[in-house]
Protein backbone atom coordinates (compact mmCIF):
# COMPACT_ATOMS: atom_id res chain seq x y z
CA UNK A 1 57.41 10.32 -0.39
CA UNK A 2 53.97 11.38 -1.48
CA UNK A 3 50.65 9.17 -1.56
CA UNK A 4 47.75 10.82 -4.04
CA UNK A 5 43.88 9.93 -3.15
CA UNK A 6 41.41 12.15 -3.63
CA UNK A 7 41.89 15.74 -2.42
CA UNK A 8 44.12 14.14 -0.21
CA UNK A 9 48.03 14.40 0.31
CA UNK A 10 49.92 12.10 1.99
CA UNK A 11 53.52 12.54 3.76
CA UNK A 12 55.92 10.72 4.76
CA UNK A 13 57.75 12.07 7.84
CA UNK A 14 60.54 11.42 10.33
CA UNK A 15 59.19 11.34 13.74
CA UNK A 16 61.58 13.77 16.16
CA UNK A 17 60.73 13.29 19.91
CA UNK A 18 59.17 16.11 21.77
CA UNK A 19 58.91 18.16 18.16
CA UNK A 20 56.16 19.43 16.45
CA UNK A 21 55.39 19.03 12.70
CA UNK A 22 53.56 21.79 10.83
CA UNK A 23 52.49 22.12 7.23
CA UNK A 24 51.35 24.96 5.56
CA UNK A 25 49.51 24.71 2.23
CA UNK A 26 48.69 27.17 -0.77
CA UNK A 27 47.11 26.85 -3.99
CA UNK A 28 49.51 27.65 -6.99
CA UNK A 29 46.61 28.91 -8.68
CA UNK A 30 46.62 32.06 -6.67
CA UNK A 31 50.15 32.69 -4.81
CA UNK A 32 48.64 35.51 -2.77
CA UNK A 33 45.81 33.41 -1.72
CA UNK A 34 45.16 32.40 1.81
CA UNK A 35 47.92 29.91 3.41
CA UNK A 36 46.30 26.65 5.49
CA UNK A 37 48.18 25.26 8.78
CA UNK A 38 47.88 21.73 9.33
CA UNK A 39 49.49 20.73 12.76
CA UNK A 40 50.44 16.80 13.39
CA UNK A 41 51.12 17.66 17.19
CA UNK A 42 53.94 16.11 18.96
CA UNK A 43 55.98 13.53 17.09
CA UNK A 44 52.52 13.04 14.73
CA UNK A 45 52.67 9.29 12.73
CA UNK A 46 53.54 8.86 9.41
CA UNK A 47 51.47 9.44 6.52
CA UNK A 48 50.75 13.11 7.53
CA UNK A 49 47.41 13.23 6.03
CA UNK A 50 46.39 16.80 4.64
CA UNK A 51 42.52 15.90 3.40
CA UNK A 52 39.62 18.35 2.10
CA UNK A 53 41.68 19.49 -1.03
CA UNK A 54 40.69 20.25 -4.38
CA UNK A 55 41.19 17.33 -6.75
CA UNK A 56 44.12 17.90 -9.04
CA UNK A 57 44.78 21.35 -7.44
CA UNK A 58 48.70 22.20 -7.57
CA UNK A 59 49.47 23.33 -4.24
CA UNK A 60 52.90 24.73 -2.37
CA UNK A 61 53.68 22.89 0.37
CA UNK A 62 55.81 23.92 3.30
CA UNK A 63 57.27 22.19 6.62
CA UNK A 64 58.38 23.48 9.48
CA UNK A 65 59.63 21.80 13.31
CA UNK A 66 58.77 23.47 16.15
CA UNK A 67 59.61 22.73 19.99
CA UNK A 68 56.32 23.29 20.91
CA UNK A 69 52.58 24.29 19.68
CA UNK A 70 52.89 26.52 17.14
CA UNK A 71 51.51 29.71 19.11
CA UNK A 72 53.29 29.29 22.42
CA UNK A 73 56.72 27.73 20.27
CA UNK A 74 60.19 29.76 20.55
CA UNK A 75 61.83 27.41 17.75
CA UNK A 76 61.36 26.73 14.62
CA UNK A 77 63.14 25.15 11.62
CA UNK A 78 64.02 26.40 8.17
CA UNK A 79 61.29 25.98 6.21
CA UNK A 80 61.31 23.16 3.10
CA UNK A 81 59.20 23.50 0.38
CA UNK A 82 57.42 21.66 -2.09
CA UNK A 83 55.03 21.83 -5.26
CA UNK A 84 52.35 18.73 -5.55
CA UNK A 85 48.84 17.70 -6.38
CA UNK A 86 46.23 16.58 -4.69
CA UNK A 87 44.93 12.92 -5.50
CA UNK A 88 42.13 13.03 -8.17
């Protein structure tokens, strides 16, 4: 479930002990454009706030599981994907 405020997405997510939740972001606009991480940490609390957006801006969404920080992690779950706005 998604919750719209201004340049602001909201997520709903299942907290998994001892995993780490990910999102990566990119405008729709511009598919080639640059690709934003947004890391919850371990088992982060639901909404998953992703702030600082554009205002109406489509955006790709994607979420991935890790067992660890990202950079140090050696697993990581299929990738799900989304397309949504941010809240105007």
């Amino acid at each position: 479930m998604l919750f719209f405020t201004t340049g602001i997405i909201d997520f709903n997510i299942k907290k998994v002990k001892d995993k780490y939740t990910y999102l990566f972001l990119t405008s729709t606009v511009d598919f080639t454009g640059e690709i934003t991480m947004h890391g919850g940490g371990a088992g982060p609390v639901s909404p998953f706030t992703v702030s600082g957006l554009e205002p109406g801006m489509e955006y790709c969404v994607y979420a991935v599981v890790t067992n660890g920080a990202y950079d140090t992690a050696t697993e990581v779950s299929q990738s799900k994907g989304l397309i949504c706005s941010a809240g105007v």
